[in-house]
Structure formats: C-alpha cells, structure tokens
N, C-alpha and C. Protein backbone atom coordinates (compact mmCIF):
# COMPACT_ATOMS: atom_id res chain seq x y z
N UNK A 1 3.71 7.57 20.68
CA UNK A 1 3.60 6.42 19.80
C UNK A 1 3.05 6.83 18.44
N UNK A 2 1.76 7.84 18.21
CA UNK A 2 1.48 8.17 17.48
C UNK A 2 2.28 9.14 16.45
N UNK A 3 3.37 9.82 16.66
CA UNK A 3 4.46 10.42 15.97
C UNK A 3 5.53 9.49 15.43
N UNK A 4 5.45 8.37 16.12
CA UNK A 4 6.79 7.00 15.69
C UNK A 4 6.14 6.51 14.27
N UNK A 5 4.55 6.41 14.69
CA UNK A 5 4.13 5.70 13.39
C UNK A 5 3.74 6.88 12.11
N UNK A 6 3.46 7.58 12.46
CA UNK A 6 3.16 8.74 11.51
C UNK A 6 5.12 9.16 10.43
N UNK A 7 5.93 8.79 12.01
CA UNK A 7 6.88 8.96 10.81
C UNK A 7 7.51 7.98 10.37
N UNK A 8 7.04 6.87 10.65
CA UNK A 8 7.51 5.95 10.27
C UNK A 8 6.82 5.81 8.47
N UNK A 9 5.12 5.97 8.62
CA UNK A 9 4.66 6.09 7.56
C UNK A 9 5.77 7.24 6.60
N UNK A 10 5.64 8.37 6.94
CA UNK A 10 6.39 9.14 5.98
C UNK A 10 7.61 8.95 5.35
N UNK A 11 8.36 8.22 6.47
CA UNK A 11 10.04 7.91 5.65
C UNK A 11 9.75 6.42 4.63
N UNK A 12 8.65 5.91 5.17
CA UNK A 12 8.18 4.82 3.76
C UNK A 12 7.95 5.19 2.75
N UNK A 13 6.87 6.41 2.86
CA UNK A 13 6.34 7.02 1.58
C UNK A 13 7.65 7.62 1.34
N UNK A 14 8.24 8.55 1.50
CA UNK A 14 9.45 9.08 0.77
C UNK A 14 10.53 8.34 0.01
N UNK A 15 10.86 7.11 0.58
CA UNK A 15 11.33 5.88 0.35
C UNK A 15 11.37 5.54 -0.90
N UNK A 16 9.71 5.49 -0.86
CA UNK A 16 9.10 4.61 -2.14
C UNK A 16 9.17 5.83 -3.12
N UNK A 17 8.87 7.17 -2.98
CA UNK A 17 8.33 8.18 -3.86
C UNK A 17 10.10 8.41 -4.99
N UNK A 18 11.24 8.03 -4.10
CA UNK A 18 12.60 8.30 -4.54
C UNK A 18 12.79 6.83 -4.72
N UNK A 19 12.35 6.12 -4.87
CA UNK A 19 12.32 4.87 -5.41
C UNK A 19 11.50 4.14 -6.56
N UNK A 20 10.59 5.05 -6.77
CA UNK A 20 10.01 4.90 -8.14
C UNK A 20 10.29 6.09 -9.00
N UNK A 21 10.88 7.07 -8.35
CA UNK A 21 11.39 8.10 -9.68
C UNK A 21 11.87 8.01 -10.50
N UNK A 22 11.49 8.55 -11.64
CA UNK A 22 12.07 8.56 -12.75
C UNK A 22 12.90 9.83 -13.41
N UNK A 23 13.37 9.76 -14.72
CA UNK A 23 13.82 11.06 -15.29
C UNK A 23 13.09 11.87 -16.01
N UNK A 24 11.99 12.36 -15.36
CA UNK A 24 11.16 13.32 -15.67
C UNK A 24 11.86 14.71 -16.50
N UNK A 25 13.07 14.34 -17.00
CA UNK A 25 13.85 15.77 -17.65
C UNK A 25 14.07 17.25 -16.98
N UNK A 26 13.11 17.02 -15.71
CA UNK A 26 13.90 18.22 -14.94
C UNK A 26 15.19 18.40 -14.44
N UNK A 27 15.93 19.12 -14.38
CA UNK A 27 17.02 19.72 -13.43
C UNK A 27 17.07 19.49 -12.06
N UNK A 28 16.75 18.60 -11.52
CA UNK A 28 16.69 18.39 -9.65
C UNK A 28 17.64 19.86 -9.33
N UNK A 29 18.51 20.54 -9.68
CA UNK A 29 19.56 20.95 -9.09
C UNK A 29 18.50 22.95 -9.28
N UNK A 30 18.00 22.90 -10.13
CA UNK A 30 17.37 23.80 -10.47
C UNK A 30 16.61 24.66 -9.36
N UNK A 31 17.00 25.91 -9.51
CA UNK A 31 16.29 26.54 -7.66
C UNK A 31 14.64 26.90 -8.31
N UNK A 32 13.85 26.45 -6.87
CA UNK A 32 12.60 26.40 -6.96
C UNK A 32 12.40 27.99 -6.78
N UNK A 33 11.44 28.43 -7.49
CA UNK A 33 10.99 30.02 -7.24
C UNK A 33 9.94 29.87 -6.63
N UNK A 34 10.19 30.46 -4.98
CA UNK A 34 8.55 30.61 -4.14
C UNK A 34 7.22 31.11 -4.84
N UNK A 35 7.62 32.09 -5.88
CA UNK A 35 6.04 32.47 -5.76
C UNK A 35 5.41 31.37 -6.86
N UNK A 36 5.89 30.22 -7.36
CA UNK A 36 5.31 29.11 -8.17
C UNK A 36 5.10 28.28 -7.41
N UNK A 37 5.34 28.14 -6.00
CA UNK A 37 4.93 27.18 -5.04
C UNK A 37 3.52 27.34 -4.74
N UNK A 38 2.81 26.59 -4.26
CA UNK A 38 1.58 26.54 -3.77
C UNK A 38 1.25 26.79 -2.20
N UNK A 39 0.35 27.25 -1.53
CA UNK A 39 0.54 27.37 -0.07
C UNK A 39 0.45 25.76 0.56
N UNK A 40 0.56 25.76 1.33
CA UNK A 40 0.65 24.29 2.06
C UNK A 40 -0.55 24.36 2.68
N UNK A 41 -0.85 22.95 2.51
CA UNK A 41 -2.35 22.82 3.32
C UNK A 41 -2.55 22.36 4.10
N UNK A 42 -3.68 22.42 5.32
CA UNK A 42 -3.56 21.87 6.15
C UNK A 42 -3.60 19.98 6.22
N UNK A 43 -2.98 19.50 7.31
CA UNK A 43 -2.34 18.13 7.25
C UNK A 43 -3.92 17.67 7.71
N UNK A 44 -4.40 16.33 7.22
CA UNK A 44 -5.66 15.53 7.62
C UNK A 44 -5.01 14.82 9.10
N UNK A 45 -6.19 14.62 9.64
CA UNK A 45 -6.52 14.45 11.04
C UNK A 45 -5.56 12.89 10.59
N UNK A 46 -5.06 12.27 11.29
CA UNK A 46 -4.30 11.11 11.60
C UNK A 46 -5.58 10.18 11.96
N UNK A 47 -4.86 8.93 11.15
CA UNK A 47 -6.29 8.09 10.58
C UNK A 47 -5.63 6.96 12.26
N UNK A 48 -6.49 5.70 12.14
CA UNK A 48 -6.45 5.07 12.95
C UNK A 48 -7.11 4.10 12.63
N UNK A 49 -6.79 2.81 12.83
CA UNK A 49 -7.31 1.38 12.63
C UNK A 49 -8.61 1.63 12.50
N UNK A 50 -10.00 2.25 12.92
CA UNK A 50 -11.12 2.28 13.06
C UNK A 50 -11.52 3.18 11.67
N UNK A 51 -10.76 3.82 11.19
CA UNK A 51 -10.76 4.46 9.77
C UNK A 51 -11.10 4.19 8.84
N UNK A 52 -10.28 3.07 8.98
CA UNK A 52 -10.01 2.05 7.70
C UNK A 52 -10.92 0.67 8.04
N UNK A 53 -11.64 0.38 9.63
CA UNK A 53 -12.73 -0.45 9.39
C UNK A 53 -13.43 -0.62 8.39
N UNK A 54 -13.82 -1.92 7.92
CA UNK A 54 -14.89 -2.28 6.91
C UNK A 54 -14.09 -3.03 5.63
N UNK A 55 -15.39 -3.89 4.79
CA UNK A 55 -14.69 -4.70 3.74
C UNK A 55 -14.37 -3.85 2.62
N UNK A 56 -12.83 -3.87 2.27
CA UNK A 56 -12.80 -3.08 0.82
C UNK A 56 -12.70 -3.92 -0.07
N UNK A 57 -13.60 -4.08 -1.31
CA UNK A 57 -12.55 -4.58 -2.60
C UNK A 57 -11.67 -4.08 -3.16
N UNK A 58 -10.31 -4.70 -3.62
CA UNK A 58 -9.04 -4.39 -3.90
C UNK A 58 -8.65 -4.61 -5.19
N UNK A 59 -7.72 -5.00 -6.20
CA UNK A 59 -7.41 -5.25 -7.32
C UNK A 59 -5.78 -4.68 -7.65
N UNK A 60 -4.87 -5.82 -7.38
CA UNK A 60 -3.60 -5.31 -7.81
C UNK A 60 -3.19 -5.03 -9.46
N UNK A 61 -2.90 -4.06 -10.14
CA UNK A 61 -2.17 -3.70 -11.47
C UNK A 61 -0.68 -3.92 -11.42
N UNK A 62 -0.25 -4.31 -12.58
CA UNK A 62 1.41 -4.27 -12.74
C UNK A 62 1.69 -2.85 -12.98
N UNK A 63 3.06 -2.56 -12.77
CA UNK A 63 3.77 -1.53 -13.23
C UNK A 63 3.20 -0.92 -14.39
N UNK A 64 2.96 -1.84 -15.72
CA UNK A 64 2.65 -1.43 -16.57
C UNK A 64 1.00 -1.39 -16.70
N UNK A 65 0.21 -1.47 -15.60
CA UNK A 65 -0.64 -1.18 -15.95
C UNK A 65 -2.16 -2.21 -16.27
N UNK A 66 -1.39 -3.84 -16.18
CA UNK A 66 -1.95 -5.12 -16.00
C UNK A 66 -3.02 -5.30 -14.70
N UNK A 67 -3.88 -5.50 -15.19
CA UNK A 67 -4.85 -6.12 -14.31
C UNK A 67 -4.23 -7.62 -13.14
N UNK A 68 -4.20 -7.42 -12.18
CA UNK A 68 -3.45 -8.99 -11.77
C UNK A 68 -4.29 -9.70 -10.75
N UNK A 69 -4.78 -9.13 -10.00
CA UNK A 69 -5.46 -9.91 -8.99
C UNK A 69 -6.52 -9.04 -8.23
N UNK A 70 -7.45 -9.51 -7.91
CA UNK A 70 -8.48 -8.81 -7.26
C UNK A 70 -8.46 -9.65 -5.50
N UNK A 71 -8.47 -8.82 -4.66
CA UNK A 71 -8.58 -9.61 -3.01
C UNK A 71 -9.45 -8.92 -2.16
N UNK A 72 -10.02 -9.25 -1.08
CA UNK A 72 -10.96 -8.39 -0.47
C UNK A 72 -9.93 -8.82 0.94
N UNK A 73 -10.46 -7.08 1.57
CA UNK A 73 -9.71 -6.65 2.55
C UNK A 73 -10.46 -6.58 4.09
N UNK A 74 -10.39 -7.42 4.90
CA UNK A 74 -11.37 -7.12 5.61
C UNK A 74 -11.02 -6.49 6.95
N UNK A 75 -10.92 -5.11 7.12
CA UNK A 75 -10.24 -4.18 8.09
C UNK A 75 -10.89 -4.10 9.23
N UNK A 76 -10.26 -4.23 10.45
CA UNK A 76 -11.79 -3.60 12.06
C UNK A 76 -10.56 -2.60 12.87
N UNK A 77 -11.55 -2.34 13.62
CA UNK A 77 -10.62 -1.06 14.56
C UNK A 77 -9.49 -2.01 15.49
N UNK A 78 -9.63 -3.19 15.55
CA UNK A 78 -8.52 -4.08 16.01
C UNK A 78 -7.80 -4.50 15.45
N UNK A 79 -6.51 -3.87 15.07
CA UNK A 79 -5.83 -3.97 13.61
C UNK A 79 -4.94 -5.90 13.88
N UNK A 80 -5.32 -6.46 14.95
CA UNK A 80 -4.81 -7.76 15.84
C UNK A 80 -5.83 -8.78 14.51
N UNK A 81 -7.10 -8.35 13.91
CA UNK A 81 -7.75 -8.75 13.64
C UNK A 81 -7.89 -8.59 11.93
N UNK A 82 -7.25 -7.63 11.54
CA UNK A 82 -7.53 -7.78 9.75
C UNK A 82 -7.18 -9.00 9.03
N UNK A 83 -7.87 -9.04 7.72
CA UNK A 83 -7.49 -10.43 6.51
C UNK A 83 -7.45 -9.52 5.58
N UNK A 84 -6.71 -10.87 4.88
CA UNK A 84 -7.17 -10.60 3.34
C UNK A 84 -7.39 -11.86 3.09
N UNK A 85 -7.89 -12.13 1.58
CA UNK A 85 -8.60 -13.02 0.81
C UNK A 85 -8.28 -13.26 -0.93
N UNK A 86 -7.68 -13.83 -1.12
CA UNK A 86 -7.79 -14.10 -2.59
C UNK A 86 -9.48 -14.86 -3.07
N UNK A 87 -9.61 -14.47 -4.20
CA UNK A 87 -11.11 -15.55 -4.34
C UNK A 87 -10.73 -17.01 -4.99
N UNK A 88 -11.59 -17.48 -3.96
CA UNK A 88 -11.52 -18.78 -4.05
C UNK A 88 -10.40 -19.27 -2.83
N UNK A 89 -10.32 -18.83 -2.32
CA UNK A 89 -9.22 -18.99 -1.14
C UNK A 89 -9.11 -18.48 0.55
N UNK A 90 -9.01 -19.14 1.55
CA UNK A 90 -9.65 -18.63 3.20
C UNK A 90 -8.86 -17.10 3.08
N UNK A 91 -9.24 -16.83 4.08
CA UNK A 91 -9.32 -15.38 4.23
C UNK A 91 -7.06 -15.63 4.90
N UNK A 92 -6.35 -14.74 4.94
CA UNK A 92 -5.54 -15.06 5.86
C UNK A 92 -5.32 -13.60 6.92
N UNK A 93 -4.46 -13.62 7.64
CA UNK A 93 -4.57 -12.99 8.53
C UNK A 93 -3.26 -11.95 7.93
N UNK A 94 -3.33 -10.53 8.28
CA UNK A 94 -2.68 -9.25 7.62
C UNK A 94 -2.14 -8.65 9.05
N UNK A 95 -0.52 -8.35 8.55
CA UNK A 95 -0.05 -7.14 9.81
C UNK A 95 -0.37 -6.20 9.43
N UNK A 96 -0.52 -5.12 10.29
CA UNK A 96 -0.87 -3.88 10.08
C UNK A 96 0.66 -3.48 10.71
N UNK A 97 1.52 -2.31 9.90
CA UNK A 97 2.99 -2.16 10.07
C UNK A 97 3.07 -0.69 10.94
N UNK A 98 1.68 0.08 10.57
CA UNK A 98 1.83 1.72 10.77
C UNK A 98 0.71 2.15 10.31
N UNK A 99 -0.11 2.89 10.94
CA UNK A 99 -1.05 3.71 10.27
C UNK A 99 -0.57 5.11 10.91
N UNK A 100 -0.69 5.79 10.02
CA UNK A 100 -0.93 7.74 10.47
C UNK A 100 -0.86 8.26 9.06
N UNK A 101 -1.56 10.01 9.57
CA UNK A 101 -2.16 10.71 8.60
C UNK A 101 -2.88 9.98 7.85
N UNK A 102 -3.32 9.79 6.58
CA UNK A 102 -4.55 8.86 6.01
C UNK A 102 -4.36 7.43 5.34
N UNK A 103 -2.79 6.73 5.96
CA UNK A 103 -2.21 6.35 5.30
C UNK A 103 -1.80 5.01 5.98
N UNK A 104 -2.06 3.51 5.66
CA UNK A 104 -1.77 2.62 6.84
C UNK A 104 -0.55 1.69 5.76
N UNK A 105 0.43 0.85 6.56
CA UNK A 105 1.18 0.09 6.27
C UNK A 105 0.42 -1.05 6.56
N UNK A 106 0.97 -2.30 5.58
CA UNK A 106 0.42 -3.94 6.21
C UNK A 106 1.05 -4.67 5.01
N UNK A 107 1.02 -6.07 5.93
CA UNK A 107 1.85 -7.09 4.99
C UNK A 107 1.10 -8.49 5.22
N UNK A 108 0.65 -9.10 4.33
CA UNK A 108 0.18 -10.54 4.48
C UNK A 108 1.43 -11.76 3.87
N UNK A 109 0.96 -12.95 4.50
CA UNK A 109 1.77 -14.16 4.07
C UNK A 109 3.30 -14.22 5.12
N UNK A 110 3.60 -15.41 4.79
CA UNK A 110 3.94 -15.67 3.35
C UNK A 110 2.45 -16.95 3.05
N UNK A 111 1.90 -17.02 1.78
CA UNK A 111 0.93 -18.00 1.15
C UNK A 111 1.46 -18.36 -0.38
N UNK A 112 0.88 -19.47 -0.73
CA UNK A 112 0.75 -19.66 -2.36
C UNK A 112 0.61 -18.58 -3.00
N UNK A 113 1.72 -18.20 -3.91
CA UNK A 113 1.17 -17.33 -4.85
C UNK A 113 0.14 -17.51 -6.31
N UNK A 114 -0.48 -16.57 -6.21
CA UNK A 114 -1.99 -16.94 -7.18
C UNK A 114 -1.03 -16.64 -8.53
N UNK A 115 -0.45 -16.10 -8.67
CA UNK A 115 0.06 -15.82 -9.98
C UNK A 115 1.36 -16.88 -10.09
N UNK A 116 2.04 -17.40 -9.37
CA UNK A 116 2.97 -18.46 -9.86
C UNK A 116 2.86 -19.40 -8.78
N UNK A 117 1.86 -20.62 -9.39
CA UNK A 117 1.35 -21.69 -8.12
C UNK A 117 2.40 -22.21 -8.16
N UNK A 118 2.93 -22.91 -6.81
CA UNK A 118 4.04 -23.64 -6.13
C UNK A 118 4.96 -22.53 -5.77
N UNK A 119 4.94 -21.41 -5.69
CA UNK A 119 6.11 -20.40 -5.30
C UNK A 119 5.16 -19.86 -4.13
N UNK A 120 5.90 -19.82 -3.16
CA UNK A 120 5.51 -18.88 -1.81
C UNK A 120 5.96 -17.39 -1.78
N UNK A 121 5.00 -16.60 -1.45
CA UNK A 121 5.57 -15.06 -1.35
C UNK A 121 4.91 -14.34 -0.02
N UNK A 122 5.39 -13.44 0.21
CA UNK A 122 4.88 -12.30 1.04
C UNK A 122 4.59 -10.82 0.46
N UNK A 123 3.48 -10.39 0.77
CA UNK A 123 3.02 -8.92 0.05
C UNK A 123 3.34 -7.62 1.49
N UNK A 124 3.83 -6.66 0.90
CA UNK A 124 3.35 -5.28 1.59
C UNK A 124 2.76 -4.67 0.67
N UNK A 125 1.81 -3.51 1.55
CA UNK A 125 1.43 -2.81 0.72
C UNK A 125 1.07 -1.54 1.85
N UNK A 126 0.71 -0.56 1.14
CA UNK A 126 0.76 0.80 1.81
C UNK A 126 -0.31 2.01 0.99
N UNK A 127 -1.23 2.34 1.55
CA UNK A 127 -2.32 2.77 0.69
C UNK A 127 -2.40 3.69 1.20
N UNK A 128 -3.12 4.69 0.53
CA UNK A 128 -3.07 6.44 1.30
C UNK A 128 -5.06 6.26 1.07
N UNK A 129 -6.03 6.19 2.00
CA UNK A 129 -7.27 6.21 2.00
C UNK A 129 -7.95 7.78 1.87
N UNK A 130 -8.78 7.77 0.73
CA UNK A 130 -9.79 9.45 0.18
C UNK A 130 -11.17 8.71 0.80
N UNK A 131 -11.85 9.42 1.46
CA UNK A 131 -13.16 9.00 1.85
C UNK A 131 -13.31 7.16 1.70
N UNK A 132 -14.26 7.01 0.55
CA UNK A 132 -13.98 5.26 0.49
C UNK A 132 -13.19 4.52 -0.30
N UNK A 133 -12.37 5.67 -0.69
CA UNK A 133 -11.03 4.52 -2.12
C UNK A 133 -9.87 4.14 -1.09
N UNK A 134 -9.14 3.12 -1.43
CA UNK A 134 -7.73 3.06 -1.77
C UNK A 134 -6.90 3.29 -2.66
N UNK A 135 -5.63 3.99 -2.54
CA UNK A 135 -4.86 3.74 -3.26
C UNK A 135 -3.24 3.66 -2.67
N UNK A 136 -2.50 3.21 -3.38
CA UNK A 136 -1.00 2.96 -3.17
C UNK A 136 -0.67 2.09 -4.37
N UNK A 137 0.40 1.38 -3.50
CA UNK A 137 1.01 0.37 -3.70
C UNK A 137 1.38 -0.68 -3.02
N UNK A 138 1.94 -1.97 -3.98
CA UNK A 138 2.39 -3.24 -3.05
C UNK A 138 3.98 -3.50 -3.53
N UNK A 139 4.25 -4.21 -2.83
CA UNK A 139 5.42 -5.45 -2.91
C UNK A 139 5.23 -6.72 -2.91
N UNK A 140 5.81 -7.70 -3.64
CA UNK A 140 5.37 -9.53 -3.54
C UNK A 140 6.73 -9.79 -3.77
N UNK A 141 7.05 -10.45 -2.62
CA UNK A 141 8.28 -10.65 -2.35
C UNK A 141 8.41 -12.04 -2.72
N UNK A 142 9.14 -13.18 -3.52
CA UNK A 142 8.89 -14.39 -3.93
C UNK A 142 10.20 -15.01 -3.77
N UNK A 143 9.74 -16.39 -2.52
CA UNK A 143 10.15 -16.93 -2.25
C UNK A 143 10.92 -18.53 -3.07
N UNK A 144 12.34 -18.55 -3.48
CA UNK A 144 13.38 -19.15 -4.36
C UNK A 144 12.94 -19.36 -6.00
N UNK A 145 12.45 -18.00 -6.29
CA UNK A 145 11.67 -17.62 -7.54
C UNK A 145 12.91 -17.23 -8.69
N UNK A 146 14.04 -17.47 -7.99
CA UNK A 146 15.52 -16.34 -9.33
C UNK A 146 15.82 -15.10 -9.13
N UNK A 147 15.86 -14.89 -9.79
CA UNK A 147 16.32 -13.41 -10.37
C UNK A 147 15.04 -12.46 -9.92
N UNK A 148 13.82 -13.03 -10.57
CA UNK A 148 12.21 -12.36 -11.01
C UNK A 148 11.94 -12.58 -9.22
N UNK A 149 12.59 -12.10 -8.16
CA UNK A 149 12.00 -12.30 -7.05
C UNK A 149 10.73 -11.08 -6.32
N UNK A 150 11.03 -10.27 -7.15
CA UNK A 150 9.68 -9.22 -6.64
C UNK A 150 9.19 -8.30 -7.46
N UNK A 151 7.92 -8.36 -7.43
CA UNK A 151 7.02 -7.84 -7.79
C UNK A 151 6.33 -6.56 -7.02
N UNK A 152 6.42 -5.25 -8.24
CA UNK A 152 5.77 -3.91 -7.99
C UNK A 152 4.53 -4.04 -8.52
N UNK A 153 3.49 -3.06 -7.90
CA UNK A 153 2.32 -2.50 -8.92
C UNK A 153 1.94 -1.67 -8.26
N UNK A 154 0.65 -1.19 -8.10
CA UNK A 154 -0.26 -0.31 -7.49
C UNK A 154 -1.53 -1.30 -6.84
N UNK A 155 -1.91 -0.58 -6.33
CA UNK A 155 -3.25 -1.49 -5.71
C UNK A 155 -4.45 0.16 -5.54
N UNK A 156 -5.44 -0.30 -5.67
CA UNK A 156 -6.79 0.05 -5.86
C UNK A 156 -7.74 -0.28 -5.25
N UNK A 157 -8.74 0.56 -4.34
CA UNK A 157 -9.86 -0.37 -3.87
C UNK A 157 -11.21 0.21 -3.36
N UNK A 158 -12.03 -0.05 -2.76
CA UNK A 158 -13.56 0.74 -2.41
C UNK A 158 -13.86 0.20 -1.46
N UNK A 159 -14.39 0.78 -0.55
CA UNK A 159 -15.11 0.51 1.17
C UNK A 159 -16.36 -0.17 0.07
N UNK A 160 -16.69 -1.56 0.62
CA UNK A 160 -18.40 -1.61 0.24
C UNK A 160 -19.09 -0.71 0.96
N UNK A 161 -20.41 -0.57 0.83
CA UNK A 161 -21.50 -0.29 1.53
C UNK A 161 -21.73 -0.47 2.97
C-alpha cells in the first residue's frame, strides 16, 4: 500500500512539475553530460499522517505572486480526522489523497469561496514538508464560475509550536 501511495504521490508531482513548465530556453533534446550531474541522494524516510500531525498556518499566493488567503490546517495521525479553516469561518473537514516520501496529497470542499462569495469551489493541494514548513501548491476548482474556472498558486505554511 505504501508504494501505491508513494507513487501515486510521484506521478502527481511529475504531473504538475510538466505542467507548470515553462520555456526556460534550454534545448530539452540536448544530451546531458554525466560528469555535470550531481550524485543522487539518499531518498527521506516516507512521511506518514503522524508527520504532518499538528496546527500549521498556511497562506495561499497567486501565480503571480499575490497574497490570497491565509487558512489554518489542523493535521493528526488519523488522516479520517484533518480540517481546514478559513478565518472567520468553522473548521471543514479535508481528504487526505496520498502521503509518501515527505510529501502528502489532500483536498477540501466543495465550500463558499472566500475570494468570489456565492461561487462554490473545491481545493487540492499537495505540499512537500522540510522540518516545520510547507510548501507546494493548490488547485480551486470553481463551481459554474465561466471560463475563469480554476485557480493555481502556491501555498506556504509553519507547524506552530
């Protein structure tokens, strides 16, 4: 089970990594020369719901870099059991999609969206955890919103104390 989700995490991250690429002006086609490679390092111990226990504060950015929303995350080793929270708003209840290596999947909603009241959305998001940060990214998927139906950024965050 633990290899399903570990690769399940990875073909997400790869997913996303060839899905936010850009044209960085390299040559993709261009042969890599080994001795400019770096050695490979060893892989971190495979994280697990109890990892990522505890309240983080969060804060989603736009693409470009916009401040958008701040939410607190409230994680336990019973992943049956995580929230999230907008402020000023009940906590709601979060799937957890995949965790392995340092890296967990999860999706809340669908709820009111804080940024366009009367539109309903659903978020994923997918964070790679360093000691007490987060980082990744999300998705806000918006429900009979047009054209403008989803929303990228990054997300950010800190284990409290």
């Amino acid at each position: 089970m633990r290899s399903v989700l570990t690769s399940g995490v990875v073909v997400l991250a790869s997913l996303f990594a060839i899905a936010c690429g850009g044209d960085d002006g390299m040559d993709d086609t261009a042969a890599i020369d080994s001795a400019t490679v770096p050695p490979a390092t060893a892989m971190a111990p495979d994280a697990t719901a109890a990892s990522f226990a505890g309240t983080w504060d969060m804060w989603a950015l736009s693409e470009t870099g916009d401040s958008l929303t701040a939410t607190t995350m409230m994680a336990t080793a019973d992943t049956a059991t995580w929230m999230v929270a907008f402020p000023g708003r009940d906590p709601m209840p979060t799937r957890v999609l995949a965790i392995g290596g340092d890296s967990v999947v999860y999706e809340f909603g669908p709820y009111e969206s804080v940024l366009r009241p009367g539109v309903t959305t659903t978020t994923r998001g997918v964070n790679r955890m360093v000691g007490n940060r987060l980082t990744g990214s999300f998705e806000a998927r918006y429900v009979g919103a047009g054209s403008d139906s989803v929303l990228r950024g990054r997300m950010e965050g800190m284990r409290r104390p």
